[in-house]
Structures are given as C-alpha cells and as structure tokens.
C-alpha atoms as a PDB file:
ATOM      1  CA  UNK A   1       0.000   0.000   0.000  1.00  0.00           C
ATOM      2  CA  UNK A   2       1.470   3.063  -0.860  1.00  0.00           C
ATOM      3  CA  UNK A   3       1.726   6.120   1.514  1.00  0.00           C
ATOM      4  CA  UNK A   4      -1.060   7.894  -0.224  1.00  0.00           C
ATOM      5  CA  UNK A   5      -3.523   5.131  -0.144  1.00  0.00           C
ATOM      6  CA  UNK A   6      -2.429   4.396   3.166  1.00  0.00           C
ATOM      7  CA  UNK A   7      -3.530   8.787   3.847  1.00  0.00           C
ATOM      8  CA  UNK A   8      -7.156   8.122   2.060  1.00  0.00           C
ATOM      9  CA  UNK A   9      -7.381   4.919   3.990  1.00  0.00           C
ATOM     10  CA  UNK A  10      -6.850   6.927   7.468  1.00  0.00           C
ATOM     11  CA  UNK A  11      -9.049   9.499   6.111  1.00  0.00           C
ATOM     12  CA  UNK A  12     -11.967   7.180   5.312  1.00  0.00           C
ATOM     13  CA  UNK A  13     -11.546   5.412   8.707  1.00  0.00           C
ATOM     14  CA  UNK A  14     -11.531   9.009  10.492  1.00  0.00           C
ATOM     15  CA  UNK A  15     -14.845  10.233   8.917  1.00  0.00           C
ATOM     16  CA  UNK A  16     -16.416   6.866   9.941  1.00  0.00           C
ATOM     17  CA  UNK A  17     -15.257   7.309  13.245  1.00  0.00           C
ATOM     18  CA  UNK A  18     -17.099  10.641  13.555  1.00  0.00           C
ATOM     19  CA  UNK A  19     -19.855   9.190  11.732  1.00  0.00           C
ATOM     20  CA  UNK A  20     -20.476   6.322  14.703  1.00  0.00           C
ATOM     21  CA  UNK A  21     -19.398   8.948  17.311  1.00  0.00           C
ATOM     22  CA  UNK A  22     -22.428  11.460  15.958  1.00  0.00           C
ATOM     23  CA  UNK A  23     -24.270   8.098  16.551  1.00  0.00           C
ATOM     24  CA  UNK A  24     -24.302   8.114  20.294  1.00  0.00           C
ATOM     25  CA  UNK A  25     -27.588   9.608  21.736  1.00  0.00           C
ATOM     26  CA  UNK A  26     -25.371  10.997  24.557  1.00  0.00           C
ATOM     27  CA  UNK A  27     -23.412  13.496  22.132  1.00  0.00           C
ATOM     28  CA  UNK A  28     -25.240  16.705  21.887  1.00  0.00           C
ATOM     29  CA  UNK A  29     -27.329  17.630  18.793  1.00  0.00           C
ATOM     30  CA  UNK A  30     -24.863  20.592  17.471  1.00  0.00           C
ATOM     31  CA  UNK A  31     -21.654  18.656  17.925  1.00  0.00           C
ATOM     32  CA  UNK A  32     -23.045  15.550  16.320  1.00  0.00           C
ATOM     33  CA  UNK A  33     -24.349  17.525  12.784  1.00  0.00           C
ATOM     34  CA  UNK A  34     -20.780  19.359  13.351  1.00  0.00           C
ATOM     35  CA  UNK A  35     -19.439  15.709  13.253  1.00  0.00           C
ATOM     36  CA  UNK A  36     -20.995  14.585  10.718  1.00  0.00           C
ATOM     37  CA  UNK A  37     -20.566  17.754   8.471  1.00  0.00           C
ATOM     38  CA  UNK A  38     -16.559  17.282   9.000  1.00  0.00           C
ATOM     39  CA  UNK A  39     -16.926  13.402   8.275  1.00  0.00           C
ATOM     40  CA  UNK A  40     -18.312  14.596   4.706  1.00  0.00           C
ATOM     41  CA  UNK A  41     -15.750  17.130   3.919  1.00  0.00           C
ATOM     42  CA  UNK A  42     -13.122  14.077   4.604  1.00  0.00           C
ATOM     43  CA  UNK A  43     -15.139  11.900   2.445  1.00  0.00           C
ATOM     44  CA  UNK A  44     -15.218  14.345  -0.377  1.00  0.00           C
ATOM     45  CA  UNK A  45     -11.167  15.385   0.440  1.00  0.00           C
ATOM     46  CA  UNK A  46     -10.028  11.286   0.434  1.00  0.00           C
ATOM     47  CA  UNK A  47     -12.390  11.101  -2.938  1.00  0.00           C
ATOM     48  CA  UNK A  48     -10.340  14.041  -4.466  1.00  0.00           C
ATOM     49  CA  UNK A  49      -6.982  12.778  -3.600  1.00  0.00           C
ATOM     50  CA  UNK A  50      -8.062   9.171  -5.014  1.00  0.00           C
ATOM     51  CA  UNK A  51      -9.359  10.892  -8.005  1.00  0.00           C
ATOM     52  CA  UNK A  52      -6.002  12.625  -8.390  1.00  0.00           C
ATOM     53  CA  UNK A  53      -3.870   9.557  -7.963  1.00  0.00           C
ATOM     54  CA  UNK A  54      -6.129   8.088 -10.671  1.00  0.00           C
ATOM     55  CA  UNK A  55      -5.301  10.840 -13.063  1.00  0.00           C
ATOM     56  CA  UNK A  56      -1.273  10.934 -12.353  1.00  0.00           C
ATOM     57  CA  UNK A  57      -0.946   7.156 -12.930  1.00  0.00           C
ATOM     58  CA  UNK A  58      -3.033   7.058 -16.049  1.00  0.00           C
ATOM     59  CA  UNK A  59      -0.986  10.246 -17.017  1.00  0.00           C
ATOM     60  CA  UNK A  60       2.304   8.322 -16.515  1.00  0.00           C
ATOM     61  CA  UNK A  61       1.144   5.264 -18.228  1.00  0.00           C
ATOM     62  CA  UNK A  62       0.279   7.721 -21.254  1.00  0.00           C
ATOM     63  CA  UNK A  63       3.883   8.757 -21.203  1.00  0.00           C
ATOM     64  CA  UNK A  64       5.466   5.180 -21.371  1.00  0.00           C
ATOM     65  CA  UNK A  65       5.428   5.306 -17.646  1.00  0.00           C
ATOM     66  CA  UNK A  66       7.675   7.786 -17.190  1.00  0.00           C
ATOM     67  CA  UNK A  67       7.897  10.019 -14.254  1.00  0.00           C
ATOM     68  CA  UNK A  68       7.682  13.751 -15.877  1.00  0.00           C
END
C-alpha cells in the first residue's frame, strides 16, 4: 500500500469514526451535525486525492510510464 492510499485509507476510517461517534444519543445535537458535516468534507477530500492519484498514474502510463 502506498503512503497515499495508506492517507485516504486513514481518512476514510476518520470520517467513519465521527460518523459512529455522531451516533451516540449521549453526544449533543450541534456537535453531532458538526461531526458529521466534518466526516463529509473528509469523504469528499479522500475522494479528491483518489481521483487525483487516478489521473497521475493514467498520465504516466500515457507517457510510457515515465515520471515527468
């Protein structure tokens, strides 16, 4: 697993986290939507950076594999 896949992997497991946390009847109302509002943004930031990694690899393939 490579170190960014091993970021997006930390970054999925966070917003999950705070996903279950927001869960818990015992967490107030406010800090549970704030939890769960953060657990998206991580969602959509670990989607970009896969996205990205997508692009760079089919990039380098297009150049013979090359790093440019």
């Amino acid at each position: 697993m490579s170190t960014l896949d091993t970021l997006i992997s930390a970054m999925e497991s966070a917003a999950n986290l705070m996903r279950g946390v927001a869960l818990d009847p015992r967490v107030p109302r406010e800090a549970a939507e704030s939890l769960r509002a953060k657990a998206s943004e991580l969602d959509d930031l670990a989607d970009r950076v896969a996205e990205a990694e997508v692009a760079e690899l089919e990039r380098q393939d297009a150049a013979g594999g090359a790093l440019a």
